[in-house]
Protein backbone atom coordinates (compact mmCIF):
# COMPACT_ATOMS: atom_id res chain seq x y z
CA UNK A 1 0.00 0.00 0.00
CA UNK A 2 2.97 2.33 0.80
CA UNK A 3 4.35 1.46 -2.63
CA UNK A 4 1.60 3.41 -3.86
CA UNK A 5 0.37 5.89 -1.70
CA UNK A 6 3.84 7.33 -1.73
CA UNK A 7 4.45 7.95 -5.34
CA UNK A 8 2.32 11.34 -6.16
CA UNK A 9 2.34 10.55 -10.10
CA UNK A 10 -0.16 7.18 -8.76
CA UNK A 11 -2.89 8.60 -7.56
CA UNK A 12 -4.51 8.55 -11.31
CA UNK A 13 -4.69 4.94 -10.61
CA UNK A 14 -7.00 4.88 -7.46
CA UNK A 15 -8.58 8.24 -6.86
CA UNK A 16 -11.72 8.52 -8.77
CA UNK A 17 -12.44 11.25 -11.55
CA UNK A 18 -8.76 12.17 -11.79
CA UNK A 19 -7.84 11.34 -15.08
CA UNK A 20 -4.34 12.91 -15.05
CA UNK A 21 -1.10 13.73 -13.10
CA UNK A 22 1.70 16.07 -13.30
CA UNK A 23 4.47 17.52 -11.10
CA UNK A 24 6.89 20.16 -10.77
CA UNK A 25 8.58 20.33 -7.88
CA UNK A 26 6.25 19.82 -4.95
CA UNK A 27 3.24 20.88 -7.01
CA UNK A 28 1.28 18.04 -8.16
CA UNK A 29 -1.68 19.16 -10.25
CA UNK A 30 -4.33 16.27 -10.70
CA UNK A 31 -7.13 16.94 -13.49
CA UNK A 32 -10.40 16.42 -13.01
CA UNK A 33 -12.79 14.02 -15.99
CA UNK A 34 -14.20 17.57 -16.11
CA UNK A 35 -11.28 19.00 -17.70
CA UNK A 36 -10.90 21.67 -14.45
CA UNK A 37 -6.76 20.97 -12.43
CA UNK A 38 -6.28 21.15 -9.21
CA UNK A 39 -2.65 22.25 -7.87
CA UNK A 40 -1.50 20.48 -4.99
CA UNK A 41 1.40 21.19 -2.82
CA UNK A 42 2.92 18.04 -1.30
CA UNK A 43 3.78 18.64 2.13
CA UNK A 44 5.63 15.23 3.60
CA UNK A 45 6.52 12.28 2.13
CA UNK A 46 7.80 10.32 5.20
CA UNK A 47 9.47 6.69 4.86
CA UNK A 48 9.75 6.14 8.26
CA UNK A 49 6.56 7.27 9.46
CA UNK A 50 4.71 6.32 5.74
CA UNK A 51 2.94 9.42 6.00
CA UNK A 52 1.66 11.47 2.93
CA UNK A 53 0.35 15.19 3.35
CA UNK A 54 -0.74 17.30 0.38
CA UNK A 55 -3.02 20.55 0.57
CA UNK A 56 -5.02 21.53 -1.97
CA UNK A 57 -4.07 25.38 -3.20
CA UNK A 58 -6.03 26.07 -6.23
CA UNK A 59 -8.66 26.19 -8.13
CA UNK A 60 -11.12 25.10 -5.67
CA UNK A 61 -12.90 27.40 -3.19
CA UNK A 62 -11.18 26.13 0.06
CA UNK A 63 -9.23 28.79 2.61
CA UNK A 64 -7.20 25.65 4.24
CA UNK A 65 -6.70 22.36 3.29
CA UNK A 66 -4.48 19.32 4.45
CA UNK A 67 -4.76 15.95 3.68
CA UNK A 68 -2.72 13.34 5.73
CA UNK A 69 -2.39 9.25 4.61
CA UNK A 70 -0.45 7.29 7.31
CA UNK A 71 -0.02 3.80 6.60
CA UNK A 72 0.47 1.15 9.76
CA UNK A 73 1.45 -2.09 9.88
CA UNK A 74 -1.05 -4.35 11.93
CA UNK A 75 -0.53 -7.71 10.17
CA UNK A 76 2.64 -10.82 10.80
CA UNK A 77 5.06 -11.43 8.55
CA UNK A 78 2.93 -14.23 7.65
CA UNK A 79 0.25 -12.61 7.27
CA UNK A 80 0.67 -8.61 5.99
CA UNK A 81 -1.87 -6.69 6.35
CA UNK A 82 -2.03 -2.64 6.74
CA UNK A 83 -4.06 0.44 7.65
CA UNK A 84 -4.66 3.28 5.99
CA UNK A 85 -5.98 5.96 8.19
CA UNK A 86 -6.49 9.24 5.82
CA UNK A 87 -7.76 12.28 7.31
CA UNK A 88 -8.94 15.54 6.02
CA UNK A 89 -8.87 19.16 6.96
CA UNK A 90 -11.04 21.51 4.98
CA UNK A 91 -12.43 25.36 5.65
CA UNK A 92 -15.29 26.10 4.44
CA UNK A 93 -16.83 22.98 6.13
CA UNK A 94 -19.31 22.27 3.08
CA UNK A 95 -16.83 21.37 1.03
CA UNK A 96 -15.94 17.97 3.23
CA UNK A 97 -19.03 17.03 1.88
CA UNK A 98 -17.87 17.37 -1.65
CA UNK A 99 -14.48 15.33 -1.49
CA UNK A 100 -16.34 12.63 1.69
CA UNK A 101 -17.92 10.92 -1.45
CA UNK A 102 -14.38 10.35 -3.70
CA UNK A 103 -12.10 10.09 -0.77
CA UNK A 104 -14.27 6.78 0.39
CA UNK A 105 -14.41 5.37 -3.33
CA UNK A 106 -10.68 6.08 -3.55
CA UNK A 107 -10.29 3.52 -0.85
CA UNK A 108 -12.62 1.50 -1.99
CA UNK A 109 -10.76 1.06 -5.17
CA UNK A 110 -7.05 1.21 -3.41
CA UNK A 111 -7.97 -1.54 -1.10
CA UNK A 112 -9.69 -3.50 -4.34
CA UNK A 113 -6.07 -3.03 -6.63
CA UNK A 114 -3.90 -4.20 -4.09
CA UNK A 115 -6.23 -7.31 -3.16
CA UNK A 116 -6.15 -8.02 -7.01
CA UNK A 117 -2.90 -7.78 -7.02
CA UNK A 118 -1.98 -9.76 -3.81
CA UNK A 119 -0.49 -12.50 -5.44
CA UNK A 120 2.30 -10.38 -6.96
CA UNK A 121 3.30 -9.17 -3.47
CA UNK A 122 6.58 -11.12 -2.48
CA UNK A 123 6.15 -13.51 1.16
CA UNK A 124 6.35 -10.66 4.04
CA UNK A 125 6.03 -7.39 2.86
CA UNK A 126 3.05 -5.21 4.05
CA UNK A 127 0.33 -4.49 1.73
């Protein structure tokens, strides 16, 4: 799960309605299937911790945002499992309400890829 949660370019892959990627230095700007991109600074990418913050900065009508994916081991060797706890901060409070709805499918479909892909995983290493 790390693997990919970690790697700005792959959130195309999971997160619904984003149907592209770019970055430039710590900007990532996603677009939207509308056509409308949305710059993102990326605040931490920890390999320790496996913590991922980015805040939204533009074009969207938010005065503070920060987004924060930590990723912890709970599984055995022999068994690997992890948990993603991802948390959002967003002013004006309606607009939790708009991202509440993809932020759930987007783990939806995280947890369904990497279950797919389970068998690919080598003996040991956390999901």
């Amino acid at each position: 799960m790390w693997d990919v949660l970690r790697d700005p370019m792959r959130i195309v892959e999971w997160f619904p309605g984003i149907t592209g990627v770019s970055m430039e230095g710590a900007v990532r700007t996603i677009v939207m299937a509308s056509g409308l991109p949305v710059h993102e600074d990326i605040v931490t990418i920890d390999n320790r911790l496996r913590r991922f913050q980015y805040r939204i900065t533009g074009p969207l009508p938010v005065s503070f945002h920060l987004a924060t994916m930590d990723v912890i081991d709970i599984g055995t060797p022999e068994s690997p499992e992890s948990l993603l706890i991802y948390s959002t901060e967003i002013v004006p409070d309606p607009m939790s309400f708009v991202l509440d709805g993809a932020t759930a499918t987007a783990i939806a479909n995280l947890a369904s890829i990497l279950n797919d892909h389970a068998e690919l995983r080598p003996t040991g290493e956390p999901r």
